[in-house]
Protein backbone atom coordinates (compact mmCIF):
# COMPACT_ATOMS: atom_id res chain seq x y z
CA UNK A 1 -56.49 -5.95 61.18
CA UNK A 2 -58.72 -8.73 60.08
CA UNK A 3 -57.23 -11.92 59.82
CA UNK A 4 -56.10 -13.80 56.37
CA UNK A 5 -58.03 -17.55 56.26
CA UNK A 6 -57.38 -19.76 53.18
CA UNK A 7 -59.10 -22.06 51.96
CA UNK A 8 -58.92 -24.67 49.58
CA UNK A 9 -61.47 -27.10 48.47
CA UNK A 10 -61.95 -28.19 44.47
CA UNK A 11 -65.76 -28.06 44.81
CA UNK A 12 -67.23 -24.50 43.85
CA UNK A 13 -70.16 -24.39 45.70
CA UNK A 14 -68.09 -25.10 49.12
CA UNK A 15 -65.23 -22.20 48.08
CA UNK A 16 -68.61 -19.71 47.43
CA UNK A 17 -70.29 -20.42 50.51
CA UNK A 18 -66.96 -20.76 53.21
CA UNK A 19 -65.99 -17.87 51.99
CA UNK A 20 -69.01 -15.88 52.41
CA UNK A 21 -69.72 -16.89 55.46
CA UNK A 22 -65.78 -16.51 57.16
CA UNK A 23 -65.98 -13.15 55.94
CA UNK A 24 -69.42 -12.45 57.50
CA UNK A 25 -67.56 -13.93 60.20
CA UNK A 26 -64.55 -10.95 59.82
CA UNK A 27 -61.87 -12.61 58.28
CA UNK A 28 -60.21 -12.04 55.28
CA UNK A 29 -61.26 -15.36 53.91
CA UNK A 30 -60.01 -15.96 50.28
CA UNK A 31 -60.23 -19.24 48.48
CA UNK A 32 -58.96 -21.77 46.03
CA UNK A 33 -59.63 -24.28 44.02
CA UNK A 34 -56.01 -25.93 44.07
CA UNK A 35 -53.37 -25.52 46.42
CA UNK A 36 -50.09 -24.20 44.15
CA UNK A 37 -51.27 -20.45 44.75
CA UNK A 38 -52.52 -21.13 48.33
CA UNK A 39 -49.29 -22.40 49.38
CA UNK A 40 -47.16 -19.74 47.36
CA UNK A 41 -49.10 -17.02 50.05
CA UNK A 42 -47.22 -18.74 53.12
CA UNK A 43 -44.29 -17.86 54.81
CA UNK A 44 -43.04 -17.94 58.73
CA UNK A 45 -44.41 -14.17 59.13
CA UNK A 46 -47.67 -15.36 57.61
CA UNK A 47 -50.16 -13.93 59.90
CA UNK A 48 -53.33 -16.02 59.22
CA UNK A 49 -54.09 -19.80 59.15
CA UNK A 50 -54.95 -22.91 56.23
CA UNK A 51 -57.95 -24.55 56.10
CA UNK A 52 -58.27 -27.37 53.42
CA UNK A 53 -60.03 -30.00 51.94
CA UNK A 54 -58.57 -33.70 52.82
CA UNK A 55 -60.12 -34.97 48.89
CA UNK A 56 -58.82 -32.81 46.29
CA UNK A 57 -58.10 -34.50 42.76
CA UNK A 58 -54.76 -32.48 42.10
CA UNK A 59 -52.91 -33.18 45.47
CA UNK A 60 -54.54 -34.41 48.72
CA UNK A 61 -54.93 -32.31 52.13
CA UNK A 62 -52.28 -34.66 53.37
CA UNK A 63 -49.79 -33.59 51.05
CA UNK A 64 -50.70 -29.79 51.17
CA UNK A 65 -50.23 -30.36 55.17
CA UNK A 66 -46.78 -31.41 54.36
CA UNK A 67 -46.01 -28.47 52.16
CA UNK A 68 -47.80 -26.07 54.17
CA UNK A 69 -45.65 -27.34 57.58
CA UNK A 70 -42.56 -27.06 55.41
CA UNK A 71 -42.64 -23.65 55.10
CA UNK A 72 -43.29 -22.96 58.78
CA UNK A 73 -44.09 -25.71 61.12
CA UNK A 74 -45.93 -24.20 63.75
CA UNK A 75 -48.58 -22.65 61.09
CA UNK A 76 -52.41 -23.94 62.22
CA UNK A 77 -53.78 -26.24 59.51
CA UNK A 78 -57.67 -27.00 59.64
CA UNK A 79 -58.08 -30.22 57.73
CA UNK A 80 -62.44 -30.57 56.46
CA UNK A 81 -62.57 -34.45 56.16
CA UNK A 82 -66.09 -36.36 54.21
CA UNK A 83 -67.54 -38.92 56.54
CA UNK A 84 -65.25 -41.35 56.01
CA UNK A 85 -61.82 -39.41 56.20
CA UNK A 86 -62.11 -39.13 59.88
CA UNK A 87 -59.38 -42.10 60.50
CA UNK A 88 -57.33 -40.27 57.96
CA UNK A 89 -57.48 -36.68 59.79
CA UNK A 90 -56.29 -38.21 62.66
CA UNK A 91 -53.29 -39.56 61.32
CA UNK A 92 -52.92 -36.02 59.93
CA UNK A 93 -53.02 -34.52 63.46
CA UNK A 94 -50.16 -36.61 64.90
CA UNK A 95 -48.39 -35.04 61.22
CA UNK A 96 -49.11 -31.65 63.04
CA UNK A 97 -52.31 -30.54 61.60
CA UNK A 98 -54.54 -28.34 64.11
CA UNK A 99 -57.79 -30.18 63.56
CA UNK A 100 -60.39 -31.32 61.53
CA UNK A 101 -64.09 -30.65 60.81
CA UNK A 102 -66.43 -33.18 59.06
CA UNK A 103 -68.89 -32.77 56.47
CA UNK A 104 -71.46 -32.00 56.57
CA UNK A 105 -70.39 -29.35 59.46
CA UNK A 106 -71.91 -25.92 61.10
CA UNK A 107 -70.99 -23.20 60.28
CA UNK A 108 -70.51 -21.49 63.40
CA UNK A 109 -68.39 -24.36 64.28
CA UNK A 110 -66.06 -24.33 61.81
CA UNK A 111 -66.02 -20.32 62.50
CA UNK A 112 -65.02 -20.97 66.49
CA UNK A 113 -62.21 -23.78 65.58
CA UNK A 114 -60.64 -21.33 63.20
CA UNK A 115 -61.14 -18.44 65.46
CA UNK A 116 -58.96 -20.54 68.25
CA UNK A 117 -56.36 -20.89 65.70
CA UNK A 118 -56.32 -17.61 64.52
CA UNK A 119 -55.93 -16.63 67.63
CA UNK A 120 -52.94 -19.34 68.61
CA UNK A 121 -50.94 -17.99 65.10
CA UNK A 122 -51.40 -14.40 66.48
CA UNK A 123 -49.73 -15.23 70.09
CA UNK A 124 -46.98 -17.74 68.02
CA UNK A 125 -46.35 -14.64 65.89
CA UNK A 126 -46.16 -11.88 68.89
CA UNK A 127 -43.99 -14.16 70.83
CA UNK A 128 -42.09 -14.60 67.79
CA UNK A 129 -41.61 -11.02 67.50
CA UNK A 130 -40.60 -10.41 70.65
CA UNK A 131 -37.65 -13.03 70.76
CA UNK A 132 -36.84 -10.90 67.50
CA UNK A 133 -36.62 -8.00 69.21
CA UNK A 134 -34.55 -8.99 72.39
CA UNK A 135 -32.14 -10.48 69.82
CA UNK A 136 -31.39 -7.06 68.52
CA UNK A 137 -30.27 -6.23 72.03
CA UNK A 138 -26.70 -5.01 71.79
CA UNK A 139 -23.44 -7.52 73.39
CA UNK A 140 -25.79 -10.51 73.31
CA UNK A 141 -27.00 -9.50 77.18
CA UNK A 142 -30.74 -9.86 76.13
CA UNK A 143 -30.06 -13.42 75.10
CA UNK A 144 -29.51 -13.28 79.00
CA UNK A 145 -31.98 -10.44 80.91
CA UNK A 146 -35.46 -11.18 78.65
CA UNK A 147 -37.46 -8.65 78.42
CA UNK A 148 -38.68 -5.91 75.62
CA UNK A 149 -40.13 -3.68 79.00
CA UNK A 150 -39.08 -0.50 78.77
CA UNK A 151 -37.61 -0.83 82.62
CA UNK A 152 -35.31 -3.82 81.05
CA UNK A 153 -33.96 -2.34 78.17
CA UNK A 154 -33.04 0.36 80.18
CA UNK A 155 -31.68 -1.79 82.87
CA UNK A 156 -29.57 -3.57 79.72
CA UNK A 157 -28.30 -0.14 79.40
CA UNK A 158 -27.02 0.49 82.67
CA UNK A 159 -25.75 -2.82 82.89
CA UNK A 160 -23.35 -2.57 79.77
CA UNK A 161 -22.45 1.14 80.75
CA UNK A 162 -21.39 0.21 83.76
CA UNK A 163 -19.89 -3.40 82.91
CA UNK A 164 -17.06 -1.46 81.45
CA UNK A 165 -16.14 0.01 84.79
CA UNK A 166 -14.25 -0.95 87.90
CA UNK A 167 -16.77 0.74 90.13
CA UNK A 168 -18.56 -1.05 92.74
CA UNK A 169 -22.64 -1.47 92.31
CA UNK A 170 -25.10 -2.05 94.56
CA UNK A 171 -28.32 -3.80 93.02
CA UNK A 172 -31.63 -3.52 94.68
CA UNK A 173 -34.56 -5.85 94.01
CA UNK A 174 -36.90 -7.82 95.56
CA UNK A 175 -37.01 -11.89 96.08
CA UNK A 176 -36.51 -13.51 92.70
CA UNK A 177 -36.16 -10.66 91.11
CA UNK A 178 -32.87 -12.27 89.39
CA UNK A 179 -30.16 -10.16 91.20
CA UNK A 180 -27.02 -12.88 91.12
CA UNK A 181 -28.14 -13.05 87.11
CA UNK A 182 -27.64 -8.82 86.80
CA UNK A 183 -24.45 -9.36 88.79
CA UNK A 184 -23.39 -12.11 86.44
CA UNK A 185 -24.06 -9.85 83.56
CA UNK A 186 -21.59 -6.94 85.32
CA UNK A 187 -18.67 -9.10 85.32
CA UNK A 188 -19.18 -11.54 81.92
CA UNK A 189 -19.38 -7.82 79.67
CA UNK A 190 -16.97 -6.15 81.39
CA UNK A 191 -13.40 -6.86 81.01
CA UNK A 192 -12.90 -8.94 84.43
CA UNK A 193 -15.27 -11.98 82.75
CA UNK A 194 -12.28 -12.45 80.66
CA UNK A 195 -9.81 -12.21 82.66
CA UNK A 196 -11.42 -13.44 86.48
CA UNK A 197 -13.56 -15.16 88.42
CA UNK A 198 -17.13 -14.26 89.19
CA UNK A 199 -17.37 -15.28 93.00
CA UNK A 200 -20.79 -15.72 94.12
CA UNK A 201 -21.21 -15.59 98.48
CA UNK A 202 -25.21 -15.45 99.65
CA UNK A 203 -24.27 -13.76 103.16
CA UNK A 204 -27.93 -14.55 104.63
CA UNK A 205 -26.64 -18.68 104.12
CA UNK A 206 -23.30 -18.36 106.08
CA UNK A 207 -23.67 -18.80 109.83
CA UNK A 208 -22.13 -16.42 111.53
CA UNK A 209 -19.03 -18.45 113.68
CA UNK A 210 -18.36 -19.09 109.96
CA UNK A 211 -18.27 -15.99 108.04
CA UNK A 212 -14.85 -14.44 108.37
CA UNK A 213 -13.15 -17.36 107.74
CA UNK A 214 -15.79 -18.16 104.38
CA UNK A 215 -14.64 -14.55 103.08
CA UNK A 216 -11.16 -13.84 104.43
CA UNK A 217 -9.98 -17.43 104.97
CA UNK A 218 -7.42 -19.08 107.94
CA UNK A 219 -4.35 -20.94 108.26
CA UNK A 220 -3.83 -23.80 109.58
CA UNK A 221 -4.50 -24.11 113.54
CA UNK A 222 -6.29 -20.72 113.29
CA UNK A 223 -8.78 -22.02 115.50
CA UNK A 224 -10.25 -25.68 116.63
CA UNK A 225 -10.76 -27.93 113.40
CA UNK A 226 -8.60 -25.47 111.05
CA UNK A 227 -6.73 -28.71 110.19
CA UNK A 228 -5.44 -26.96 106.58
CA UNK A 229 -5.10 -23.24 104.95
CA UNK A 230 -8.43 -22.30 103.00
CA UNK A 231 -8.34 -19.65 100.61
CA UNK A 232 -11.25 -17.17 101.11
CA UNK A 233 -13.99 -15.77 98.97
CA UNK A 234 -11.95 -12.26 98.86
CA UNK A 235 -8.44 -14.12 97.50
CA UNK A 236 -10.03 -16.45 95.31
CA UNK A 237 -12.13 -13.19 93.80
CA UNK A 238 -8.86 -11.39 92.88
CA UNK A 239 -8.68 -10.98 89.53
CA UNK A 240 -12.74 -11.03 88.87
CA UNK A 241 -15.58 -9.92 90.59
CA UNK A 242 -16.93 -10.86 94.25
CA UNK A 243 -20.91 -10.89 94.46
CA UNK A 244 -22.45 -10.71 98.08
CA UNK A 245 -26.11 -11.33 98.19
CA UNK A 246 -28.31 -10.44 100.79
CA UNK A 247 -24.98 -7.73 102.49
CA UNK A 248 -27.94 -6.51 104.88
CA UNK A 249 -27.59 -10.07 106.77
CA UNK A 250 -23.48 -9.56 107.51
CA UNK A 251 -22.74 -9.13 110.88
CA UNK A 252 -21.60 -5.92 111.75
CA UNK A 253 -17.93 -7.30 112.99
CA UNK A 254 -17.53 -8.41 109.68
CA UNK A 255 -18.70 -5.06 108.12
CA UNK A 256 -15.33 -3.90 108.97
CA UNK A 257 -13.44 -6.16 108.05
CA UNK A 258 -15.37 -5.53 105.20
CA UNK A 259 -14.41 -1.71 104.41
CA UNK A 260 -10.94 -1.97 105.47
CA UNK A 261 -10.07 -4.58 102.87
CA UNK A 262 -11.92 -2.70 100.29
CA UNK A 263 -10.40 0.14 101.68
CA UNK A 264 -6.83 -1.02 101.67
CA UNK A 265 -7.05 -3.30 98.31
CA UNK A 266 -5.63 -6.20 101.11
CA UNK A 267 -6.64 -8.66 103.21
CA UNK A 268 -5.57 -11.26 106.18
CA UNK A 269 -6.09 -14.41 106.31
CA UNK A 270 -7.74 -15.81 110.09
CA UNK A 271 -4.50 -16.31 112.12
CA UNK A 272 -1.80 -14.73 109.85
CA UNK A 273 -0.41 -11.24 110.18
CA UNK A 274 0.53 -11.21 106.45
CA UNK A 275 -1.23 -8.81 104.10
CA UNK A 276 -2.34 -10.80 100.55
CA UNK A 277 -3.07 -7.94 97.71
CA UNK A 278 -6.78 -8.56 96.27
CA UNK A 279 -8.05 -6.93 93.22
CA UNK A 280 -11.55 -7.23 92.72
CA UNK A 281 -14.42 -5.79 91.59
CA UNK A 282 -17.39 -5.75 94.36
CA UNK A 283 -20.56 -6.31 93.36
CA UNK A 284 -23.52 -6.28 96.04
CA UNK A 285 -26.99 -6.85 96.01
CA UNK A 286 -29.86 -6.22 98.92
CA UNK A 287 -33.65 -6.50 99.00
CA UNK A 288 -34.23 -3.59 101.70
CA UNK A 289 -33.03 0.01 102.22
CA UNK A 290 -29.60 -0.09 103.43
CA UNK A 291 -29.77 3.58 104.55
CA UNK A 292 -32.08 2.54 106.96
CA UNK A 293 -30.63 0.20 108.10
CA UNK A 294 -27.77 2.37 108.56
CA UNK A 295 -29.92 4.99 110.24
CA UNK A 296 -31.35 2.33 112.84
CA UNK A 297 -27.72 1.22 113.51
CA UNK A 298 -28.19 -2.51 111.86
CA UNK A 299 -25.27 -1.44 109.07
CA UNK A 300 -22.33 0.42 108.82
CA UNK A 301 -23.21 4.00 106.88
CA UNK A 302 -19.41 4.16 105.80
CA UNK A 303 -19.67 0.56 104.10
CA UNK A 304 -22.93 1.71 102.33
CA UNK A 305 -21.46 4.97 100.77
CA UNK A 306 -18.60 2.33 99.97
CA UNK A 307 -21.07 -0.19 98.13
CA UNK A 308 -23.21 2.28 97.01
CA UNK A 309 -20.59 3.85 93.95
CA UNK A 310 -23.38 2.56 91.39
CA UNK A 311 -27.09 1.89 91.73
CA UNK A 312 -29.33 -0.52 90.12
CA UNK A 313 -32.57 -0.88 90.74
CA UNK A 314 -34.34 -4.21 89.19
CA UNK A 315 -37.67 -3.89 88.47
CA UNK A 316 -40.78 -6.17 90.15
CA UNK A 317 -42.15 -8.81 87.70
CA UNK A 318 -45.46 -7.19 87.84
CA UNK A 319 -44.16 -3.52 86.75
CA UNK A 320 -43.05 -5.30 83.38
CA UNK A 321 -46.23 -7.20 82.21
CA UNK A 322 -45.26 -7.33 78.64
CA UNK A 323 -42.25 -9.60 79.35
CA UNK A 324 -45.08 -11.68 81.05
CA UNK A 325 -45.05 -14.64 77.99
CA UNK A 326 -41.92 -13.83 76.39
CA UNK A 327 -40.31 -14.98 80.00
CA UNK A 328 -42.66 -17.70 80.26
CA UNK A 329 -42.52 -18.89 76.49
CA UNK A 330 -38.27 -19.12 76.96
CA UNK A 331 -38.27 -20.98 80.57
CA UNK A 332 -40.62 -23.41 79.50
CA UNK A 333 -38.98 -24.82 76.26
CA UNK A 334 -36.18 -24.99 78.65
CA UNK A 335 -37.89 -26.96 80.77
CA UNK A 336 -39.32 -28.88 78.02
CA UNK A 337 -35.95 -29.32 76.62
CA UNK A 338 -34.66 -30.69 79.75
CA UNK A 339 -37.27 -32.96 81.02
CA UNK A 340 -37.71 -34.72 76.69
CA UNK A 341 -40.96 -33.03 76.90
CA UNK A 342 -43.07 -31.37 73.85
CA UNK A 343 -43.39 -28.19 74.58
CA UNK A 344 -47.36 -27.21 75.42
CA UNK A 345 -48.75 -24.68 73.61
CA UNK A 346 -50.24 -20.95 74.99
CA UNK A 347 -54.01 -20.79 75.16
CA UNK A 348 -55.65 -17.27 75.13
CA UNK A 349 -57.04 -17.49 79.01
CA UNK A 350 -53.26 -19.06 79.66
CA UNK A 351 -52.11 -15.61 78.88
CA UNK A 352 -55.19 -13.87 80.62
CA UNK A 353 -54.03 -15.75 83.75
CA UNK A 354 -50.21 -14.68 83.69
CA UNK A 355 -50.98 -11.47 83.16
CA UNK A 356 -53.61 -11.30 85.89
CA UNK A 357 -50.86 -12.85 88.34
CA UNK A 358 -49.07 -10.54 90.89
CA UNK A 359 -45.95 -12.49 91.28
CA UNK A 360 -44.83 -11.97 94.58
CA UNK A 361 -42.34 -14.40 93.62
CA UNK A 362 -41.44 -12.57 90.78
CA UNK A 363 -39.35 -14.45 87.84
CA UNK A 364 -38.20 -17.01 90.07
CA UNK A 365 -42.10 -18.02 90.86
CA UNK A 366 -42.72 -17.74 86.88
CA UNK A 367 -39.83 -20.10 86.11
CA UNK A 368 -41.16 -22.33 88.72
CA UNK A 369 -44.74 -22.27 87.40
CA UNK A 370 -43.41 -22.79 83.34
CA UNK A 371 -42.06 -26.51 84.87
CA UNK A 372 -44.86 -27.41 86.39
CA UNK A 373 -46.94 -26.39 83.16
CA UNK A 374 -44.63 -28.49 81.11
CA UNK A 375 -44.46 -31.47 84.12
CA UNK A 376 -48.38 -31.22 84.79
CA UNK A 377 -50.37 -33.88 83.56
CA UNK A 378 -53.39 -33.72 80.88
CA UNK A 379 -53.97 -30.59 80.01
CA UNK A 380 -54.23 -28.21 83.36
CA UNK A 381 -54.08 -24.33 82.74
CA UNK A 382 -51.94 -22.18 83.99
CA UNK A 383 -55.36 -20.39 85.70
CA UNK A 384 -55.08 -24.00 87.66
CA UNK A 385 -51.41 -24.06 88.25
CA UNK A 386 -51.67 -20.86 89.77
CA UNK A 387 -55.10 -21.71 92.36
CA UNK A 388 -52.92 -24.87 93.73
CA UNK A 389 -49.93 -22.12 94.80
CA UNK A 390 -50.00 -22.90 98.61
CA UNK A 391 -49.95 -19.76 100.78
CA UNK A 392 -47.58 -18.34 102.14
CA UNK A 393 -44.50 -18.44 99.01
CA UNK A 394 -43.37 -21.86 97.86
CA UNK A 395 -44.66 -22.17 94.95
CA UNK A 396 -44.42 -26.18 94.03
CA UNK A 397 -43.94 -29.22 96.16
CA UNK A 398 -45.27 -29.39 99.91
CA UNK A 399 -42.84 -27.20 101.98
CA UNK A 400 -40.67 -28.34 104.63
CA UNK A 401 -41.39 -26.88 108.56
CA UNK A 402 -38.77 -24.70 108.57
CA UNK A 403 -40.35 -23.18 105.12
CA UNK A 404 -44.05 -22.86 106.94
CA UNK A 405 -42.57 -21.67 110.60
CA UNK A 406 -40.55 -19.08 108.10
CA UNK A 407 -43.48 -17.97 105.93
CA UNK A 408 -45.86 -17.61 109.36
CA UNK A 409 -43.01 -15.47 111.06
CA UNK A 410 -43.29 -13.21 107.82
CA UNK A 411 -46.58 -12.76 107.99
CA UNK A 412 -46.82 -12.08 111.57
CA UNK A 413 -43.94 -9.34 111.42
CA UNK A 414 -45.97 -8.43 108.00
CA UNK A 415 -49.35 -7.85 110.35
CA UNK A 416 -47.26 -5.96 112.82
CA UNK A 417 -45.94 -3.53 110.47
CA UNK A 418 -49.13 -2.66 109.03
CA UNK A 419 -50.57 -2.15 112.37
CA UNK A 420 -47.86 0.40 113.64
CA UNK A 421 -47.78 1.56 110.32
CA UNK A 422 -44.22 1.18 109.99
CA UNK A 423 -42.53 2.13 113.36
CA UNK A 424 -40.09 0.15 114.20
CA UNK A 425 -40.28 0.92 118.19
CA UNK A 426 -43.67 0.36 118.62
CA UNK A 427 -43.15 -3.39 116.59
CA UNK A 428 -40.67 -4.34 118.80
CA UNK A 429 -42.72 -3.32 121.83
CA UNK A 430 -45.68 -5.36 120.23
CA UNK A 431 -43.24 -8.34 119.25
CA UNK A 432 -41.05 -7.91 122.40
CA UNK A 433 -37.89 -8.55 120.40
CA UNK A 434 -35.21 -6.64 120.08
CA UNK A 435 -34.42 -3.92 117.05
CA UNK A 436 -31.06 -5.78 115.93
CA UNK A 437 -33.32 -9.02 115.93
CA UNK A 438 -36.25 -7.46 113.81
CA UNK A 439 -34.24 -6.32 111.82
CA UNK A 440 -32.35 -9.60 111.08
CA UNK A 441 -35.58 -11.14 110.07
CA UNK A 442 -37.29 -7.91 108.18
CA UNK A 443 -34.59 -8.43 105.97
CA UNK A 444 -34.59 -12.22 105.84
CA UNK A 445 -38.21 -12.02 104.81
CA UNK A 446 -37.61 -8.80 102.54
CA UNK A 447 -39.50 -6.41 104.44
CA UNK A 448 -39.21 -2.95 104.04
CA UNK A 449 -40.78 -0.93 106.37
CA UNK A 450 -41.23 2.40 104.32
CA UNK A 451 -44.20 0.08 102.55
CA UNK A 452 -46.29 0.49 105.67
CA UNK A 453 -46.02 4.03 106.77
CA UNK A 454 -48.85 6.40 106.54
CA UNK A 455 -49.55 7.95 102.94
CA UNK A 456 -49.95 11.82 102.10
């Protein structure tokens, strides 16, 4: 589809020859010699740009900026300016005009500025689009989960099938994938986000001296420092929904602890022998295969057939390209919003760049990336942005040692892997650690070993 240009200049001669030559050019150039019927043509679904004279005798390209911003202020307007209008067209900009060409100009100039904006109004209106269509979304979850991928409207699906249950779900995804958002979205459109609690517990984070007592809680005197009763994460869940991130990293002891109180519907507070009634909904997320796990020994087989009631599976930023902008677009007027910034416009290699991106971070490293485009001084790509990503996963500020020592023990295990193609004995010969220690860090790191075993 060939894209609508108007253009509006009194003088005959100049609406003859523009025209001619923009649609040599392959637009659908049409002009005018005074705005009224010009402007009439504009709307927010307009899909084409203005380009106008600033000296008209029936109402100046000021005033048709005005108009023409009133009907959709983020429409490109190309302002032509005579020799001395130049001061004038630059006031016009900071009133939200695109640019401005002076007379006399070239013609293939004039054809490349309103080629950039023709191609600006056609991402403005595709992103537009899209934000239209994740609004149609049923329960107001896309508002939520963005994305018009066919992997997240059927993930939207699942989620709102299952919301309406009491079942327990296991998600699986990798890093940054968003899997404490999906859980989120379980509980707040089912009937416990009325009614409960969403309880949130990353197990990977809790040492583990510390972990029965963070889920099942103690009395007082329970053991040294127990100065006062603390309610666990299990109690104060009753009622909602309990969320535990990264279960591959829960120590085995507490597995069963684990399964008996899901078991049972009860649970025991560290030095009591009183049963408390829970009622919760579990919710549980990993970023490896807890069957093999389960097979190797590192987790309890009867907890996973417990977790695993219902399945989700999130997919990888890079299987859902098309969400690419539309995720990028959102988290950066939110960042903009924040931070009193304007926010920066796409650019067509901006998009070429996000889209050539394998985000191993996945949204988490996009968000990241749309606040340092909004932060970044001047005007630095997002091609740019993305070069200065240090190796190795932290995607911003200069990482702390424990980040590097914890990105080069990845990529060691990582090497390892690929070079026993995936067996787990002959790693921890090669490592010399032991398999309930690899394991521990493969899925710290959120490393699946089926990714390096032989193909075919």
């Amino acid at each position: 589809m060939t894209t609508p240009v108007l253009f509006i200049d009194d003088e005959l001669a100049m609406r003859v020859s523009v025209a001619q030559w923009l649609q040599l050019a392959g637009f659908a150039a049409e002009a005018f010699e005074t705005p009224d019927r010009a402007l009439d043509r504009l709307s927010p679904d307009f899909p084409g740009i203005l380009v106008t004279d600033v000296k008209m005798a029936r109402m100046d390209g000021m005033a048709v900026l005005a108009r023409a911003l009133e009907r959709d202020a983020d429409l490109p307007v190309i302002l032509v300016t005579g020799h001395g209008d130049v001061g004038l067209a630059v006031e016009a900009m900071r009133r939200g005009a695109y640019d401005f060409i002076e007379k006399p100009f070239d013609p293939d100039h004039l054809v490349a500025v309103i080629r950039r904006a023709c191609e600006k109004r056609r991402l403005l209106l595709d992103n537009r689009g899209l934000r239209r269509r994740v609004g149609d979304s049923p329960a107001g979850i896309a508002a939520t989960l963005i994305g018009v991928s066919r992997a997240m409207e059927d993930l939207r699906r699942e989620i709102l099938d299952l919301a309406a249950t009491n079942a327990s779900v296991l998600i699986h995804g990798e890093t940054g994938t968003g899997k404490e958002l999906v859980a989120r979205c379980l509980h707040e459109f089912g009937p416990r986000g009325a009614k409960g609690a969403f309880v949130a517990v990353n197990c990977g984070a809790i040492p583990d001296s510390m972990a029965e007592s963070e889920l099942f809680g103690h009395e007082p005197g329970a053991f040294t420092g127990a100065a006062q009763r603390r309610t666990g994460k299990l109690e104060h869940a009753s009622g909602g929904s309990l969320f535990l991130d990264e279960i591959e990293s829960m120590p085995l002891s507490l597995q069963v602890k684990l399964l008996r109180a899901l078991q049972e519907r009860t649970i025991e507070r560290l030095g009591s022998n009183k049963p408390l009634p829970v009622d919760l909904r579990l919710i549980a997320a990993t970023k490896v295969d807890l069957l093999d796990l389960s097979e190797e020994g590192a987790f309890r087989a009867d907890l996973y057939y417990r977790l695993n009631v219902a399945e989700l599976h999130i997919p990888p930023l890079r299987a859902r390209a098309e969400d690419i902008p539309l995720l990028f677009d959102a988290f950066a007027s939110d960042s903009a919003a924040r931070h009193s910034r304007e926010a920066r416009p796409f650019d067509p290699e901006d998009v070429d760049a996000l889209l050539a991106h394998d985000w191993p971070g996945n949204v988490r490293e996009l968000r990241n990336l749309a606040e340092r485009h909004v932060l970044s001084v001047g005007r630095t790509g997002i091609a740019a942005l993305l070069r200065r990503r240090p190796v190795g996963g932290d995607f911003g500020a200069p990482r702390a040692l424990s980040d590097q020592m914890d990105a080069f023990e990845k990529r060691v295990i990582e090497q390892a892997l690929d070079r026993c193609r995936g067996d787990i004995k002959a790693v921890m010969d090669l490592l010399d650690i032991p398999r309930r220690t690899l394991n521990e860090k493969m899925a710290r790191h959120g490393l699946d070993r089926t990714r390096f075993l032989p193909r075919g």
